[in-house]
N, C-alpha and C. Protein backbone atom coordinates (compact mmCIF):
# COMPACT_ATOMS: atom_id res chain seq x y z
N UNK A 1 16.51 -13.53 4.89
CA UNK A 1 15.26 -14.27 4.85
C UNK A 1 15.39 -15.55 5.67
N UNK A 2 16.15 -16.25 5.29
CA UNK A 2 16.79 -17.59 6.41
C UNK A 2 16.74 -16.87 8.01
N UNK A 3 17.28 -15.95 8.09
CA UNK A 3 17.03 -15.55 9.93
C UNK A 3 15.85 -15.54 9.91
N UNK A 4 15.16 -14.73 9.46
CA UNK A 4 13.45 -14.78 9.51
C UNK A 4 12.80 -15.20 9.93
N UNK A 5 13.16 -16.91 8.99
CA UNK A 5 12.18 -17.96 8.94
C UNK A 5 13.07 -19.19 10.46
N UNK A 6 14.35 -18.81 10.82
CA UNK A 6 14.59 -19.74 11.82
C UNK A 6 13.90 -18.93 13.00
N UNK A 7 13.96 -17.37 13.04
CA UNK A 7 13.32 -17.00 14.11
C UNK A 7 12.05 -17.28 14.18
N UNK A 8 11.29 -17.02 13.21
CA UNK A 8 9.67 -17.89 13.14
C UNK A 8 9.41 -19.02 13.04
N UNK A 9 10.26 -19.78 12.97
CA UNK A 9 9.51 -21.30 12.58
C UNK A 9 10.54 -22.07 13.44
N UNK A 10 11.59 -21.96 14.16
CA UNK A 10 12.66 -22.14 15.02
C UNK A 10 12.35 -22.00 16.59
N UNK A 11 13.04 -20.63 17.02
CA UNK A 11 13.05 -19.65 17.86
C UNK A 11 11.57 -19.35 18.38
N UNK A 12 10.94 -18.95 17.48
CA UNK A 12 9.06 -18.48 18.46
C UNK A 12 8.53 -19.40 18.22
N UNK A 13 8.52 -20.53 17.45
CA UNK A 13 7.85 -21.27 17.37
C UNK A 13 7.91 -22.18 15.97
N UNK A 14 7.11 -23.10 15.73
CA UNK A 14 7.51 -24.05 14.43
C UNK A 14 6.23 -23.47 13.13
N UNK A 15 6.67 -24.41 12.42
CA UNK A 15 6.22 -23.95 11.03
C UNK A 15 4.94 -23.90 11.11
N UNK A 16 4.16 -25.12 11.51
CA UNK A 16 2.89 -25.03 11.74
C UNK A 16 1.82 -24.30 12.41
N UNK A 17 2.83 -23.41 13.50
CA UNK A 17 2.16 -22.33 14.23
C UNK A 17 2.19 -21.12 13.45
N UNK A 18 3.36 -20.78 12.68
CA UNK A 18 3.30 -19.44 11.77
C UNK A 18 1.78 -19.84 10.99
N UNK A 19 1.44 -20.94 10.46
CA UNK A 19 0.55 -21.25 9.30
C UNK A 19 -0.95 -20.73 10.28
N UNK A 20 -0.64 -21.53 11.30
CA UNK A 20 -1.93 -21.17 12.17
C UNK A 20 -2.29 -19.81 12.55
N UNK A 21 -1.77 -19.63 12.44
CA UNK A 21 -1.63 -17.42 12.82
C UNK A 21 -1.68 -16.59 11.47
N UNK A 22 -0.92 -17.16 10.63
CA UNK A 22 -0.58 -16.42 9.66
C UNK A 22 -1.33 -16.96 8.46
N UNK A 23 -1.48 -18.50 8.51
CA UNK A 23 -2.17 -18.96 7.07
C UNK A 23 -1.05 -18.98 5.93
N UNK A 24 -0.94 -18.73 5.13
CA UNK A 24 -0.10 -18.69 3.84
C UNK A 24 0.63 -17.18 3.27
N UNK A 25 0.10 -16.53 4.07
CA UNK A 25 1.25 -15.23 4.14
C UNK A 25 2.59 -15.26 4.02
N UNK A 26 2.84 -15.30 3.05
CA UNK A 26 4.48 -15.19 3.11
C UNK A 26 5.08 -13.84 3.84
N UNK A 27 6.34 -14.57 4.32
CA UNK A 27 7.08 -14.07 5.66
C UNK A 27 7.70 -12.18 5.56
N UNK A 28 7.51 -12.11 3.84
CA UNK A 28 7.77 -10.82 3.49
C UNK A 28 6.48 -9.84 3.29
N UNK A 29 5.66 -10.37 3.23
CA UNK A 29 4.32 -9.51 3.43
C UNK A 29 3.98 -9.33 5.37
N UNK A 30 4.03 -10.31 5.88
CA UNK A 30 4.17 -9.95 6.81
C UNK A 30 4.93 -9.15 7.78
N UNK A 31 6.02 -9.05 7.55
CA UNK A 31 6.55 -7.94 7.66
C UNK A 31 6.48 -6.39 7.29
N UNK A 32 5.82 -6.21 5.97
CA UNK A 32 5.93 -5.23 5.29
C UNK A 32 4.37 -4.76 6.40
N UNK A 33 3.13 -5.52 6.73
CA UNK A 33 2.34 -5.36 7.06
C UNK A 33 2.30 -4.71 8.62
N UNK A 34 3.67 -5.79 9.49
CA UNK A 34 4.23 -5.39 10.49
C UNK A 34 4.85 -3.62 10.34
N UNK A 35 5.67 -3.32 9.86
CA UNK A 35 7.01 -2.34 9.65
C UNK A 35 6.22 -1.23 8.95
N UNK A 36 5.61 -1.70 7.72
CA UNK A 36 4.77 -0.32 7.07
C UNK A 36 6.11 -0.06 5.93
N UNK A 37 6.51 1.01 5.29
CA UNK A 37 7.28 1.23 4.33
C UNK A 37 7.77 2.34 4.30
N UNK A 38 9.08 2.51 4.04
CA UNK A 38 9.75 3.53 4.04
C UNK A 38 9.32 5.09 3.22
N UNK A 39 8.80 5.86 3.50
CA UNK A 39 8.19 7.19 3.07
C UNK A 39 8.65 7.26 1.65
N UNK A 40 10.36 7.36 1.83
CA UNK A 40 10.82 7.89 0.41
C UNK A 40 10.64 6.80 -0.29
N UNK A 41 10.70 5.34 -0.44
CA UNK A 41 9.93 4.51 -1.73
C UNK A 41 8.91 5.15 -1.45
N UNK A 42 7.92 5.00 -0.95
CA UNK A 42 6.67 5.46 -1.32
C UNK A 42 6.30 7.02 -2.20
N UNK A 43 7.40 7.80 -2.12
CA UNK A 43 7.25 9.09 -2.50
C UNK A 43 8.25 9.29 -3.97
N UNK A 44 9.43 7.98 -4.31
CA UNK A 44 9.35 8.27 -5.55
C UNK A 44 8.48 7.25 -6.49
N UNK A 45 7.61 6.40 -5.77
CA UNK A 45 6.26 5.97 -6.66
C UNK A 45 5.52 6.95 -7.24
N UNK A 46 5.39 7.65 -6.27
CA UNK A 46 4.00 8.63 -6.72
C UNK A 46 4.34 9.67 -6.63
N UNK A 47 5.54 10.36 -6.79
CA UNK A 47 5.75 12.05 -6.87
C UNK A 47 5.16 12.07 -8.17
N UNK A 48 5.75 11.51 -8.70
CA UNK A 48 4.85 12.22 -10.32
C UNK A 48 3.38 12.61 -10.21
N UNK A 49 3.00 11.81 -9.71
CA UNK A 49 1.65 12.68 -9.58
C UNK A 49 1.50 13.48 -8.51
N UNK A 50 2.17 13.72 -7.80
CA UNK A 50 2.19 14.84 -6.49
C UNK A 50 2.50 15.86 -7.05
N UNK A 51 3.51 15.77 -7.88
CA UNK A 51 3.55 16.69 -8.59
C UNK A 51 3.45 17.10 -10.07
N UNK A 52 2.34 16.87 -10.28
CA UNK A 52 1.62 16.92 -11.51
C UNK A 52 0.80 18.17 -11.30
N UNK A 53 1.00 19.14 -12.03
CA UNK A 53 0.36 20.29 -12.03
C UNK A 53 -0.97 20.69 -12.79
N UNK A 54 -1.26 19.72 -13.18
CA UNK A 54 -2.43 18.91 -14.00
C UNK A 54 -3.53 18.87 -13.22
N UNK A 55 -3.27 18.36 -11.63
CA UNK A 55 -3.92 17.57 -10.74
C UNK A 55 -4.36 18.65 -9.59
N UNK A 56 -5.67 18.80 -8.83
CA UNK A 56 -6.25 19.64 -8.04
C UNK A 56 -5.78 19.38 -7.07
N UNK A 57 -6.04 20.42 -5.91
CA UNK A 57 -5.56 19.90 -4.58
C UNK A 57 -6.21 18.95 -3.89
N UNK A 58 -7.58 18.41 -4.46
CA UNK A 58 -8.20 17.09 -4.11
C UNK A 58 -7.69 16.71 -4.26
N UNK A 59 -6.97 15.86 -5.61
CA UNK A 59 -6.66 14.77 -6.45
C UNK A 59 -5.31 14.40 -5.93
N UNK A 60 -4.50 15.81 -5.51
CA UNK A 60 -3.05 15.38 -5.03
C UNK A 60 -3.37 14.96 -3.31
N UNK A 61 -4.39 15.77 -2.97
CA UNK A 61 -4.56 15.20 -1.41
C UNK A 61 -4.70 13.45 -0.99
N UNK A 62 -5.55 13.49 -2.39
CA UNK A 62 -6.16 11.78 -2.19
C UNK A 62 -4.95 10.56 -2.74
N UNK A 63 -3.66 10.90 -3.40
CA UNK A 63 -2.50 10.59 -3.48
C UNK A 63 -1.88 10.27 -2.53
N UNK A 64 -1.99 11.78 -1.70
CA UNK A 64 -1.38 11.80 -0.55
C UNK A 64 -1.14 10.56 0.92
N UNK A 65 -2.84 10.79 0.69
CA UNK A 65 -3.86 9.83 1.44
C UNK A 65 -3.57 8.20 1.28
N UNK A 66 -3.02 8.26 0.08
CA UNK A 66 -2.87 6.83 -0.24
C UNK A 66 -0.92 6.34 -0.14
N UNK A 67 -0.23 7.47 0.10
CA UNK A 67 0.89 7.24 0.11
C UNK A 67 1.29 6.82 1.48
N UNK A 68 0.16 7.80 2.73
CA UNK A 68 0.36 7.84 4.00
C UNK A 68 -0.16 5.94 4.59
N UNK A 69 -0.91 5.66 3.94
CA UNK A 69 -1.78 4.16 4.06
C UNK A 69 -0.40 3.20 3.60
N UNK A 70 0.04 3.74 2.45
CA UNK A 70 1.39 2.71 2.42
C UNK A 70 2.13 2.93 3.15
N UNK A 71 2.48 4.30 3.57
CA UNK A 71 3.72 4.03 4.74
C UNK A 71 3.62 3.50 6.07
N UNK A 72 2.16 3.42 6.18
CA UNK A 72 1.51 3.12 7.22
C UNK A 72 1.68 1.67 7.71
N UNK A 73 0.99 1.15 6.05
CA UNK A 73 0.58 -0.54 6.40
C UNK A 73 1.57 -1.56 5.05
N UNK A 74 2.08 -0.61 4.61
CA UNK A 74 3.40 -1.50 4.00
C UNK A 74 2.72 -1.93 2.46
N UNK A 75 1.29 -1.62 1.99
CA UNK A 75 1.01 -1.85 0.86
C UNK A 75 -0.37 -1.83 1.11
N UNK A 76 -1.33 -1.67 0.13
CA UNK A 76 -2.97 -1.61 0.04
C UNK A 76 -2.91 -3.04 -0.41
N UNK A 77 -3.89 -3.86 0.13
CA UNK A 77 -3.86 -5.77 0.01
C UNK A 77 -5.24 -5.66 -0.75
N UNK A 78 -6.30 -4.49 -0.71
CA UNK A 78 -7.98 -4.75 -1.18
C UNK A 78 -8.19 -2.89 -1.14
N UNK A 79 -8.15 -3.03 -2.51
CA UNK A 79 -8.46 -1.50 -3.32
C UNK A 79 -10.18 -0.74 -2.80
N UNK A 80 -10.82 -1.92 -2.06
CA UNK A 80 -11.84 -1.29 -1.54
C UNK A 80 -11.51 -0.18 -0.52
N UNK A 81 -10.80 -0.35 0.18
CA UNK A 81 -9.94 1.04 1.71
C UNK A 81 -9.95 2.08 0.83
N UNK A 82 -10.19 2.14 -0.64
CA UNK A 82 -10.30 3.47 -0.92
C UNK A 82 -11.62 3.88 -0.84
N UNK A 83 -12.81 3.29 -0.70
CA UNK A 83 -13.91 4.01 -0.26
C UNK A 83 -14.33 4.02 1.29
N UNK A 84 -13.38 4.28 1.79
CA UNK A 84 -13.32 4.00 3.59
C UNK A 84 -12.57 5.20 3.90
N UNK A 85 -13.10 5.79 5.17
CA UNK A 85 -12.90 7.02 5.66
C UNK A 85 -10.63 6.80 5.75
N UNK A 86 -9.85 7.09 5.56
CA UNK A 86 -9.99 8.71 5.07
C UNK A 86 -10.20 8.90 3.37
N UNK A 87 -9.76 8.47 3.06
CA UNK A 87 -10.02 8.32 1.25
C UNK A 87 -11.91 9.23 0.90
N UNK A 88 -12.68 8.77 1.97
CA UNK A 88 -14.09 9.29 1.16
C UNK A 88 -14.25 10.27 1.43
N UNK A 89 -13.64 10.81 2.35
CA UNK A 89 -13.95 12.13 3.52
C UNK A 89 -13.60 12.95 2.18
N UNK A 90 -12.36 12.79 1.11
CA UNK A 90 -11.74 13.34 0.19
C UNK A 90 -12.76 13.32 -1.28
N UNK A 91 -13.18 12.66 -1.55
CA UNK A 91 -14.27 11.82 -2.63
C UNK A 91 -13.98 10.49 -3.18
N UNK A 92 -14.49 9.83 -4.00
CA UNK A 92 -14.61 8.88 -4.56
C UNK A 92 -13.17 9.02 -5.19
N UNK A 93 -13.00 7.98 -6.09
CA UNK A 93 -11.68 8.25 -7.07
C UNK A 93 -11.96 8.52 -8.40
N UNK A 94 -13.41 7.63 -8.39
CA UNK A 94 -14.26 7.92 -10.01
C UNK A 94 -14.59 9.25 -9.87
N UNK A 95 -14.97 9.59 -8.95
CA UNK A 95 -15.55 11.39 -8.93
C UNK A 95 -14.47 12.42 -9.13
N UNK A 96 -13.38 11.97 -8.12
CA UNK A 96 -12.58 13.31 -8.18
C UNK A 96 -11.91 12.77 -9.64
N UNK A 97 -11.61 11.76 -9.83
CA UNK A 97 -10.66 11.85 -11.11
C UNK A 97 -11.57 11.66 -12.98
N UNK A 98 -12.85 11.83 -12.50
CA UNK A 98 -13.42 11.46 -13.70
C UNK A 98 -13.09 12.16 -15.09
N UNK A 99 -12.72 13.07 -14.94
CA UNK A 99 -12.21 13.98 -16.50
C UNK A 99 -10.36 13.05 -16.37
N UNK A 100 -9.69 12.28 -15.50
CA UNK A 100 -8.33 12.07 -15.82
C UNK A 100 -8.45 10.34 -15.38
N UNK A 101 -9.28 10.07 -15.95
CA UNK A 101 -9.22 8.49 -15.73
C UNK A 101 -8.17 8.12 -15.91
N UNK A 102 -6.98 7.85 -17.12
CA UNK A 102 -5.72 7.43 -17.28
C UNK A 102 -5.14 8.04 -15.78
N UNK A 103 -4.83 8.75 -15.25
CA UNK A 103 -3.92 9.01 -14.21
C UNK A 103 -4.79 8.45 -12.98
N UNK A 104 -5.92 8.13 -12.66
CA UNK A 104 -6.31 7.19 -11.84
C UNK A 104 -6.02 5.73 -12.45
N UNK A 105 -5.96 5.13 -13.04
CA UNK A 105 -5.77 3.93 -13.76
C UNK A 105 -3.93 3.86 -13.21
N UNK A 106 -3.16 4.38 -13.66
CA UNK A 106 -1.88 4.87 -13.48
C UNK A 106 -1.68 4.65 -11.54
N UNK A 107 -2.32 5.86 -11.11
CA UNK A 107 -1.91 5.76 -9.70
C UNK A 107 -2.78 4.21 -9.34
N UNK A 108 -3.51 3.64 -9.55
CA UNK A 108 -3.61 2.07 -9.24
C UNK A 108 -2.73 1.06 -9.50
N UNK A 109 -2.41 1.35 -10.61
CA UNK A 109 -0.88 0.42 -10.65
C UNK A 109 0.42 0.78 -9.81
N UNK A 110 0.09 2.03 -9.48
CA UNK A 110 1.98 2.42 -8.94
C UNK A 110 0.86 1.76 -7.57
N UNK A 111 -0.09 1.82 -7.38
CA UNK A 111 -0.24 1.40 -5.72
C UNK A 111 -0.04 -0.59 -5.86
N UNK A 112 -0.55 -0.88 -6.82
CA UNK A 112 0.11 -2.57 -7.09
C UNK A 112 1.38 -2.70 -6.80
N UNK A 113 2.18 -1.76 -7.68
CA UNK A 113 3.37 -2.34 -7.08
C UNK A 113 4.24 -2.46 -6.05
N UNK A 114 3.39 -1.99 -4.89
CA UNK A 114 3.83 -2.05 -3.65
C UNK A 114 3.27 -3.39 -2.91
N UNK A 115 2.72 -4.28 -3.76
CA UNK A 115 2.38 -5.26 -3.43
C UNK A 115 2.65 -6.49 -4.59
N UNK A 116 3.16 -6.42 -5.51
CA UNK A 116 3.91 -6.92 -6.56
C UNK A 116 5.13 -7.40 -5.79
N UNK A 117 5.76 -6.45 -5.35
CA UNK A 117 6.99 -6.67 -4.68
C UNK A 117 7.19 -7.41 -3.56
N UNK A 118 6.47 -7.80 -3.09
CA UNK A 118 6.07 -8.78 -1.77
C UNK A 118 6.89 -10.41 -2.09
């Protein structure tokens, strides 16, 4: 974390320019935002429900959908991107999961804690 912050606030430039670009982002979200996240954390968050045999091939697709967005962008920052193409193309989350609310409730928290951890 110390290399990090001498390469950012040192090396490219000083503290006040990270703030100006970045605002109050801490230096580990930014990164995670940069880099995106390693597949397999992301896949023993949410295998359980990938593989939950409980769950339709919507319901595991739209998992899916949301695992690929974390590996993508390193964490969901605003739970609204789930009504934004690709997530809607799939359905709502109230729709597809309305008979299993607890396991939508559930997969919202395992998606927090990819941003907990920041």
């Amino acid at each position: 974390m110390k290399h990090l912050e001498n390469l950012l606030w040192i090396d490219l430039g000083s503290k006040d320019d990270y703030r100006l670009h970045f605002g109050d982002t801490p230096i580990t979200r930014l990164i995670r935002k940069i880099v995106g996240l390693d597949r397999q954390a992301a896949m023993v968050e949410f295998s359980r429900f990938l593989d939950d045999q409980s769950l339709n091939s919507r319901q595991i697709h739209f998992v899916e959908l949301i695992v690929d967005y974390i590996v993508k962008n390193g964490f969901i920052e605003d739970r609204k991107v789930l009504l934004q193409d690709p997530f809607k193309s799939v359905g709502s989350m109230s729709a597809l999961f309305k008979d299993k609310m607890n396991i939508a409730r559930d997969i919202l928290k395992t998606m927090d804690i990819f941003s907990e951890r920041l």
